[in-house]
N, C-alpha and C. Protein backbone atom coordinates (compact mmCIF):
# COMPACT_ATOMS: atom_id res chain seq x y z
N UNK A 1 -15.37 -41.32 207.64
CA UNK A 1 -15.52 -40.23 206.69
C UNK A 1 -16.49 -39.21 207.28
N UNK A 2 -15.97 -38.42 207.11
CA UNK A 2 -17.50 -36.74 207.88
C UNK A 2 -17.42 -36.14 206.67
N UNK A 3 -18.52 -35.39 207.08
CA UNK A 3 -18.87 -33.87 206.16
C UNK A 3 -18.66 -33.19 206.48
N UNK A 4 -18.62 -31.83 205.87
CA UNK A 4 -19.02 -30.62 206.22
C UNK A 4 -19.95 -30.01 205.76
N UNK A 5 -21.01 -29.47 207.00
CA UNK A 5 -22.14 -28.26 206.33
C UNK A 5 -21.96 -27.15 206.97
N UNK A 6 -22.54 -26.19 206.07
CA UNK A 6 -22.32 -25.01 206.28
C UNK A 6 -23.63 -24.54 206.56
N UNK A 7 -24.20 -23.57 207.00
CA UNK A 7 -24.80 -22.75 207.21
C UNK A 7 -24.80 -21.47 207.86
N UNK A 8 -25.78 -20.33 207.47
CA UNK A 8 -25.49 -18.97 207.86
C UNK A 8 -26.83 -18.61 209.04
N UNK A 9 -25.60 -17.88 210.05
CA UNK A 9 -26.28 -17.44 210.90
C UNK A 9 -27.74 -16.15 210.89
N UNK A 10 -28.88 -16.78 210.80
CA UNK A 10 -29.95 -15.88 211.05
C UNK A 10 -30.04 -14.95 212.30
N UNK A 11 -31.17 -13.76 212.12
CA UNK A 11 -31.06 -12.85 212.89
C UNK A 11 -31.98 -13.30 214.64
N UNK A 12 -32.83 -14.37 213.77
CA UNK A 12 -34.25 -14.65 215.02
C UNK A 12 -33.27 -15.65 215.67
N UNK A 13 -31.96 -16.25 215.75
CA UNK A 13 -31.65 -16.90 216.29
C UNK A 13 -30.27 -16.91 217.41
N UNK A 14 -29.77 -15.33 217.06
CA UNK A 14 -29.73 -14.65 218.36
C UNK A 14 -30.73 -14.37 219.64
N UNK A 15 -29.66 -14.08 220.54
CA UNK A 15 -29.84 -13.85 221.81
C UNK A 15 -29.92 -12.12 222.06
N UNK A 16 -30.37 -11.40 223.42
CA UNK A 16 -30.32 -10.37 223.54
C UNK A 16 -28.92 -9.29 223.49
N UNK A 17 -27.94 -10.21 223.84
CA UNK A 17 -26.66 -9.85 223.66
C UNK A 17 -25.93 -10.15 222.13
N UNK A 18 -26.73 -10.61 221.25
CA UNK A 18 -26.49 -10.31 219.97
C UNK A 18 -25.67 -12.02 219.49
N UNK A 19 -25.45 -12.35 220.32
CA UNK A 19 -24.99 -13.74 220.19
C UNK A 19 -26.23 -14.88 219.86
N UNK A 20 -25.42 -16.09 219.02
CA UNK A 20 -26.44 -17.35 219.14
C UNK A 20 -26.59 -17.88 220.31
N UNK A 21 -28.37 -17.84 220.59
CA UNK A 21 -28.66 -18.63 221.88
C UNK A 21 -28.33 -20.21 221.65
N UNK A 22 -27.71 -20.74 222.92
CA UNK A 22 -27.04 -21.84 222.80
C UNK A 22 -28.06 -23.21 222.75
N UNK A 23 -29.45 -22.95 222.49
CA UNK A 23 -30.47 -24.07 221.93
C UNK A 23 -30.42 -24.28 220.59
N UNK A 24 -30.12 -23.18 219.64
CA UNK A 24 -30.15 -23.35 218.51
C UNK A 24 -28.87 -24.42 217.91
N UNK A 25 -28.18 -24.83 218.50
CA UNK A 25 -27.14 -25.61 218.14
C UNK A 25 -27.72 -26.57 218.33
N UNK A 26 -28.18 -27.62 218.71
CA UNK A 26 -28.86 -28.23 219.10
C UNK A 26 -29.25 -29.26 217.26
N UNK A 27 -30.32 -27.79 216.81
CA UNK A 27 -30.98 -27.84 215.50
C UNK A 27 -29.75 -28.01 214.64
N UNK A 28 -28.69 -27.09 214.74
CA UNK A 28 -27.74 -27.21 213.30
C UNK A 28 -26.93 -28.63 213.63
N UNK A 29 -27.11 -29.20 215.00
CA UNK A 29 -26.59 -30.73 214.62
C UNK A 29 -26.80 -31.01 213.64
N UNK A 30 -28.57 -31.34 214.23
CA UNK A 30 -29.26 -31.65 213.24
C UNK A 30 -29.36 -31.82 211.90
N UNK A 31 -29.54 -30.38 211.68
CA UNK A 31 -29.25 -30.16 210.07
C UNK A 31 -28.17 -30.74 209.56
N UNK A 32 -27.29 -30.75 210.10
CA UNK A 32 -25.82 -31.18 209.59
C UNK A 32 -25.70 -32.85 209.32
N UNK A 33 -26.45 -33.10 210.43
CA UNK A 33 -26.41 -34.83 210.63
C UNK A 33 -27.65 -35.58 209.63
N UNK A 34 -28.58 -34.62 209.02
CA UNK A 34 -29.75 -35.02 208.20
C UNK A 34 -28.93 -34.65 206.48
N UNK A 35 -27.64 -33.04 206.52
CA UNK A 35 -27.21 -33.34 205.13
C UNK A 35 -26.23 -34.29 205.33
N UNK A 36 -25.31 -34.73 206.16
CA UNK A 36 -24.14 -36.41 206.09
C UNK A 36 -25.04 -37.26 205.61
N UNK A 37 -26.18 -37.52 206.30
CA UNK A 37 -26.98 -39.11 205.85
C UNK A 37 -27.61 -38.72 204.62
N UNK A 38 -27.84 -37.62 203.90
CA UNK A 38 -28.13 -37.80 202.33
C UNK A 38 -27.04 -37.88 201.66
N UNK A 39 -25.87 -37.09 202.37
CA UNK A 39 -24.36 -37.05 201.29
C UNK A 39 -23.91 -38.63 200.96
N UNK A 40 -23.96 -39.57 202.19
CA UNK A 40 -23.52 -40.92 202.07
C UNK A 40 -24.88 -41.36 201.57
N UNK A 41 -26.33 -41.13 201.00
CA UNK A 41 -26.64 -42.29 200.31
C UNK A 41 -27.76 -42.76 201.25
N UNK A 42 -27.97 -42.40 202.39
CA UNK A 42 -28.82 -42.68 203.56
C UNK A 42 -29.27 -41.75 204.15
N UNK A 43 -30.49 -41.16 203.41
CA UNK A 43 -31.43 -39.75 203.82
C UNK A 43 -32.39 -40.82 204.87
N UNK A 44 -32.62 -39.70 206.00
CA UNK A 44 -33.58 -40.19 207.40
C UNK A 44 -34.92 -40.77 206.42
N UNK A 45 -35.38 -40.57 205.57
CA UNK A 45 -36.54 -40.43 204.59
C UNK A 45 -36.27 -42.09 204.00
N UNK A 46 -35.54 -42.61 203.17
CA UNK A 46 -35.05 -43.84 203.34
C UNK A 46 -34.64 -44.69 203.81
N UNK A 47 -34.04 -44.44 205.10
CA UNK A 47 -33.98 -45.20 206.58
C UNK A 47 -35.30 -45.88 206.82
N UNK A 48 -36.50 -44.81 206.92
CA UNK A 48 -37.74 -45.02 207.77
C UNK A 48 -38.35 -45.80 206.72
N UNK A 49 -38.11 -45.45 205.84
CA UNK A 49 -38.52 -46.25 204.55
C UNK A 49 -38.25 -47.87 204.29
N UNK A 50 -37.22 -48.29 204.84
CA UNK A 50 -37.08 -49.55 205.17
C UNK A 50 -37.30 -49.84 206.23
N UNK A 51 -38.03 -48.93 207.24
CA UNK A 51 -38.26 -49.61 208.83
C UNK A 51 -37.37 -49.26 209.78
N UNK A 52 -36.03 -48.03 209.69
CA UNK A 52 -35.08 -48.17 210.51
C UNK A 52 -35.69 -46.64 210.91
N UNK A 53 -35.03 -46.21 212.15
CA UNK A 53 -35.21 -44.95 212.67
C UNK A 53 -33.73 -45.11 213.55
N UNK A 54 -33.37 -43.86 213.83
CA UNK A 54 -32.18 -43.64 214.60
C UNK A 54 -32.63 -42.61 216.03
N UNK A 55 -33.22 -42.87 216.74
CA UNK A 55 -33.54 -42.18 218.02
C UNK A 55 -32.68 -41.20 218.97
N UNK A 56 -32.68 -39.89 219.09
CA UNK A 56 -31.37 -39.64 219.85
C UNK A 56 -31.52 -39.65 221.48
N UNK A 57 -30.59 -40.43 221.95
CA UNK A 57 -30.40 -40.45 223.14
C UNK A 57 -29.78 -39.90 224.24
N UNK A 58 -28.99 -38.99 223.58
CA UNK A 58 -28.18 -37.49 224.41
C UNK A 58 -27.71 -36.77 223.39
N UNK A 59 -27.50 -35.48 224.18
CA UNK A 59 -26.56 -35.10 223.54
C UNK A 59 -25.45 -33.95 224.29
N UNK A 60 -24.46 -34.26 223.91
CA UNK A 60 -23.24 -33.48 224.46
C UNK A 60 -22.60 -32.29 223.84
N UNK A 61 -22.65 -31.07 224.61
CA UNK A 61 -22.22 -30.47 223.56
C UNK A 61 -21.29 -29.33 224.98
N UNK A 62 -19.89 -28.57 223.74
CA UNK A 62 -19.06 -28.09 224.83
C UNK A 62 -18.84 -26.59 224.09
N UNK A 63 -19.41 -25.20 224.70
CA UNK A 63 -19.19 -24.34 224.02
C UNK A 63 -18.28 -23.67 223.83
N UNK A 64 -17.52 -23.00 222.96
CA UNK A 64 -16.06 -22.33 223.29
C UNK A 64 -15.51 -21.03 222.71
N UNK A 65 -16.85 -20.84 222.00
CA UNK A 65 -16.44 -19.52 221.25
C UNK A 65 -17.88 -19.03 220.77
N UNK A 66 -18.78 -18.00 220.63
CA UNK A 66 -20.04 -17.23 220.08
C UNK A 66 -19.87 -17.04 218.68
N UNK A 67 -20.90 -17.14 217.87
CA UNK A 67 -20.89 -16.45 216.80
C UNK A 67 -22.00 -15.40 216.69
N UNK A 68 -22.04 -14.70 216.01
CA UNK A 68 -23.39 -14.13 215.83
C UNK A 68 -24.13 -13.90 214.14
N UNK A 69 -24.92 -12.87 214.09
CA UNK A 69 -25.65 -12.71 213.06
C UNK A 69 -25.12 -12.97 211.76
N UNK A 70 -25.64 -12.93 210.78
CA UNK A 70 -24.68 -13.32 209.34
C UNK A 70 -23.38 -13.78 209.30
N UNK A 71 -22.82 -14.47 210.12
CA UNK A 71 -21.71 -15.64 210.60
C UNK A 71 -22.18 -16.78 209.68
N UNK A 72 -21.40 -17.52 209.03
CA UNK A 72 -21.28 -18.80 208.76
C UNK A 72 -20.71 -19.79 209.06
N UNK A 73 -21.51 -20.84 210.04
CA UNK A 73 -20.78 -21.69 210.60
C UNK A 73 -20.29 -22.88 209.97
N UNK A 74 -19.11 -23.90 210.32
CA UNK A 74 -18.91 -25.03 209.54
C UNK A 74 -19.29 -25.78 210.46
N UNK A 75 -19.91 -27.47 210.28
CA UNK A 75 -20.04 -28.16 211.09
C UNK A 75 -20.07 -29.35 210.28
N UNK A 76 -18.56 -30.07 211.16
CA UNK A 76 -18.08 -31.18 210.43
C UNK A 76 -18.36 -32.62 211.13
N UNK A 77 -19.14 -33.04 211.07
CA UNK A 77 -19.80 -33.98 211.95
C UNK A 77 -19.06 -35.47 211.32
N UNK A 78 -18.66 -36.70 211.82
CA UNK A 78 -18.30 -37.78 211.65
C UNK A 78 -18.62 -38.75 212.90
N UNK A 79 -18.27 -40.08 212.69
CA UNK A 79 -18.59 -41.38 213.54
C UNK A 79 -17.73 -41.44 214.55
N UNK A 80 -17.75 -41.17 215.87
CA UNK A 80 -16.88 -41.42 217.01
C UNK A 80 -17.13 -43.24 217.28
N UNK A 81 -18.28 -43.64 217.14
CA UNK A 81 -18.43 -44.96 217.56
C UNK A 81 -19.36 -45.60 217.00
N UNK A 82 -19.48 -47.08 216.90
CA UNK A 82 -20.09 -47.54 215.54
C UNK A 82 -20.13 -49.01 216.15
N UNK A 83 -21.68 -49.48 217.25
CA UNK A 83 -21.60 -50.68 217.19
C UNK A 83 -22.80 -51.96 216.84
N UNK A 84 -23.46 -51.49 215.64
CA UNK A 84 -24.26 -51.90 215.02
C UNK A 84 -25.64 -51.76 215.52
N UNK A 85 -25.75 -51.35 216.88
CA UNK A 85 -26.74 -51.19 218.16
C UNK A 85 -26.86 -49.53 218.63
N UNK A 86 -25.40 -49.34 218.39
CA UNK A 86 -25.78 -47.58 218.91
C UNK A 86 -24.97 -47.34 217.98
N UNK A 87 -24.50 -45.50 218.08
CA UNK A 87 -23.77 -44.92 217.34
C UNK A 87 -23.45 -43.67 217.84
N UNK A 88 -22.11 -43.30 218.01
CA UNK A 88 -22.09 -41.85 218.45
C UNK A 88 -21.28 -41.01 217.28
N UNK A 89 -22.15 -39.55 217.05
CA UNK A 89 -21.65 -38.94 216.10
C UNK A 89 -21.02 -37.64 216.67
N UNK A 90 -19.65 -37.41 216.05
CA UNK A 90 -19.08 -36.12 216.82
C UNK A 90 -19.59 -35.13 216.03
N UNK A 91 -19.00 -33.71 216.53
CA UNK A 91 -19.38 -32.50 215.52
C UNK A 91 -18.24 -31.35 216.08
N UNK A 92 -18.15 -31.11 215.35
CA UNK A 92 -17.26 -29.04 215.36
C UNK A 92 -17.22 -28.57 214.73
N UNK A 93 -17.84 -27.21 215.00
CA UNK A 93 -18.23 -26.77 214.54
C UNK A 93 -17.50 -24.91 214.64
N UNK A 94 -17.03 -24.78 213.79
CA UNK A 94 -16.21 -23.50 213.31
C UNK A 94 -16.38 -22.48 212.85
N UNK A 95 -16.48 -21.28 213.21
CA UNK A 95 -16.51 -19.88 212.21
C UNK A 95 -15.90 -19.76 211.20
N UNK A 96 -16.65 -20.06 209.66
CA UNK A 96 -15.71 -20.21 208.74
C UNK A 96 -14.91 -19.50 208.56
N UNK A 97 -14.89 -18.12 208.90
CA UNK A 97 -14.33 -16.65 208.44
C UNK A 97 -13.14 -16.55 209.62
N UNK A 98 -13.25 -17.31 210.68
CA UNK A 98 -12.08 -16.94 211.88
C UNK A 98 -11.22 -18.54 212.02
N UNK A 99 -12.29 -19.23 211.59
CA UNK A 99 -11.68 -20.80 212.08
C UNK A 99 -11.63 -20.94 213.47
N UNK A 100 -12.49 -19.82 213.83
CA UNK A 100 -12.03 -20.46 215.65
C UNK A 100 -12.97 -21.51 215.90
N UNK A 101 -12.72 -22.81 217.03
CA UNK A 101 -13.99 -24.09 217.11
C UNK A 101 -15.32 -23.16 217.48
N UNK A 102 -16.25 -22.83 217.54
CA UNK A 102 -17.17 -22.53 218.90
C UNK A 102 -18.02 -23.47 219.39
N UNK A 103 -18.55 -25.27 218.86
CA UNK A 103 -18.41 -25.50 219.89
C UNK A 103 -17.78 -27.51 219.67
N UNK A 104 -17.67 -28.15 220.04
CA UNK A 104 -17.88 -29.73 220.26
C UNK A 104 -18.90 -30.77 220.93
N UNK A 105 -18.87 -31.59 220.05
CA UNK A 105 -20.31 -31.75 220.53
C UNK A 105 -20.07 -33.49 219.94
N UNK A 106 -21.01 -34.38 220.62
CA UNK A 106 -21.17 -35.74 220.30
C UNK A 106 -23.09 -35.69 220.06
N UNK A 107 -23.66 -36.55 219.72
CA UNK A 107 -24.71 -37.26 219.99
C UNK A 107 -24.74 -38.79 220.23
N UNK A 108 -25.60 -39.26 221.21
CA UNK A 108 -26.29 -40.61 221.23
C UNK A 108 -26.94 -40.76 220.51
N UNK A 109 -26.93 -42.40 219.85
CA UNK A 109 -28.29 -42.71 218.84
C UNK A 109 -28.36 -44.48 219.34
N UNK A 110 -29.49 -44.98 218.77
CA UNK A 110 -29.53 -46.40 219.00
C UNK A 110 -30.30 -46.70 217.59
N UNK A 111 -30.56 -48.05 216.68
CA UNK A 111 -31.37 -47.90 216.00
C UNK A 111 -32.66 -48.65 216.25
N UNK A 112 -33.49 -48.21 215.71
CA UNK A 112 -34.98 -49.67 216.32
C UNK A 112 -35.52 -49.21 214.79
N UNK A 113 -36.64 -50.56 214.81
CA UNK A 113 -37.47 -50.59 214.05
C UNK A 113 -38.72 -49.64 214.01
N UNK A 114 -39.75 -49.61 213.46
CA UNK A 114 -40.67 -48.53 213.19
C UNK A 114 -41.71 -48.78 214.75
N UNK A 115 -41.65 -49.69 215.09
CA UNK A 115 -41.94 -49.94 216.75
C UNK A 115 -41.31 -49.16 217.90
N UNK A 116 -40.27 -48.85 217.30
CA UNK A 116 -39.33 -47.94 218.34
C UNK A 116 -38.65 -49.19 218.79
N UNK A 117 -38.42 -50.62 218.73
CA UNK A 117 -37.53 -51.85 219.38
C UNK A 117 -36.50 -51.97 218.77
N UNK A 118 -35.55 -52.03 220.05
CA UNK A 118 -33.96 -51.87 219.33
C UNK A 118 -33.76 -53.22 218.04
N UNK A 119 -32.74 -52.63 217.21
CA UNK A 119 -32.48 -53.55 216.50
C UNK A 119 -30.75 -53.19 215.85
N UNK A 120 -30.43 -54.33 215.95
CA UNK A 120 -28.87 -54.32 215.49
C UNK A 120 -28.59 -54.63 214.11
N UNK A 121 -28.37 -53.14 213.45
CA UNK A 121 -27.98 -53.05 212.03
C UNK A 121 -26.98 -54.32 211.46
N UNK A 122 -26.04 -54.70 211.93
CA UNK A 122 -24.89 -55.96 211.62
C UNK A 122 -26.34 -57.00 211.19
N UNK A 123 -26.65 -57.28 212.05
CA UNK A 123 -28.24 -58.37 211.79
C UNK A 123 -29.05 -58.30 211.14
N UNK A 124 -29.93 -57.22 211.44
CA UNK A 124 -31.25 -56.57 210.45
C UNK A 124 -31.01 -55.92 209.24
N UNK A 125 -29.56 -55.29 208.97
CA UNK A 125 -29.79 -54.19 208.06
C UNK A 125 -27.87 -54.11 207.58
N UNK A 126 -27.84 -55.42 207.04
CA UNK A 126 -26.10 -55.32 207.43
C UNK A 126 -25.70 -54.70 205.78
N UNK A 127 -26.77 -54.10 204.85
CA UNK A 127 -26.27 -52.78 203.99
C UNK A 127 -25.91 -51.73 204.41
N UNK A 128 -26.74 -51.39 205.36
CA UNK A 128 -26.33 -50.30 206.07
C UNK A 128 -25.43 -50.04 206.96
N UNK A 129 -25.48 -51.29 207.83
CA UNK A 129 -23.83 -51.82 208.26
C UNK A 129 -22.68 -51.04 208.31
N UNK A 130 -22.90 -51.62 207.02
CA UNK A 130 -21.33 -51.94 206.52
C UNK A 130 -21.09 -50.33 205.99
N UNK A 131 -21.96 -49.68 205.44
CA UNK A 131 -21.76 -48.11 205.49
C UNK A 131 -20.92 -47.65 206.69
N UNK A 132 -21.82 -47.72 207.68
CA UNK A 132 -21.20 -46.83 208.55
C UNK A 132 -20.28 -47.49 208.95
N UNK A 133 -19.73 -48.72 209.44
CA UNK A 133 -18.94 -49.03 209.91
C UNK A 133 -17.44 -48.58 208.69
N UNK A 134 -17.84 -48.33 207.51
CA UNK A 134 -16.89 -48.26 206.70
C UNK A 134 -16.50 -46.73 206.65
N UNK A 135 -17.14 -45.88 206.97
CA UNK A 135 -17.34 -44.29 207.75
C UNK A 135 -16.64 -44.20 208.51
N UNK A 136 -16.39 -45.09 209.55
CA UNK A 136 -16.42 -45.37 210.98
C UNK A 136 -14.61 -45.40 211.16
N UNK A 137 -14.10 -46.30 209.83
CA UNK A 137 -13.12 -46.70 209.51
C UNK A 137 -12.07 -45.55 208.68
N UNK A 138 -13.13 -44.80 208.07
CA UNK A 138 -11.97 -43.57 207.20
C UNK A 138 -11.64 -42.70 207.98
């Protein structure tokens, strides 16, 4: 199961050529991947709250189209992979107004405890589990 978030393109987050500089994507993962885990029920804020953290370990991203200023982008982020130990989340992200992609993108994650030591959700945390793996599955 994915979401979609939306958000609108600000002015400080152009480039000199009037385009979004391509760091700021980066952040609207982000954002996007912090509103999925409140939409399903699992805000980062309650994660840490039971001891879990999700660390990111890369990230991939493929650009293919610019947007710029007062643009609203969509970014529909879902579970590419789901193995109780890591997790990779995709994203694309679209000009709502053109539908063209501008860009694709994955992240790495692993989960650990508040130590930062890996720990395997199926084992430690198999409520949460079974969430994503059931995400994982729609």
């Amino acid at each position: 199961m994915g979401i979609t978030f939306e958000r609108k393109i600000n002015y400080y987050e152009t480039d000199r050529m009037g385009v979004v500089h391509h760091s700021n994507y980066i952040r609207y993962l982000e954002e996007a991947r912090c509103f999925w885990l409140e939409q399903v029920g699992m805000p980062f804020s309650y994660l840490e709250e039971k001891g879990i953290t999700i660390p990111v370990l890369g990230i991939n991203c493929t650009y293919k189209y610019h947007v710029t200023f007062d643009d609203i982008i969509q970014i529909h982020c879902f579970i590419k992979e789901y193995s109780g130990v890591r997790i990779i989340i995709g994203y694309e992200v679209k000009n709502k107004e053109t539908q063209k992609i501008v860009l694709l993108g994955e992240s790495m994650h692993c989960f650990t405890n508040k130590d930062l030591k890996p720990i395997n959700l199926k084992k430690d945390a198999p409520e949460f589990s079974i969430k994503f793996q059931n995400m994982k599955d729609e």
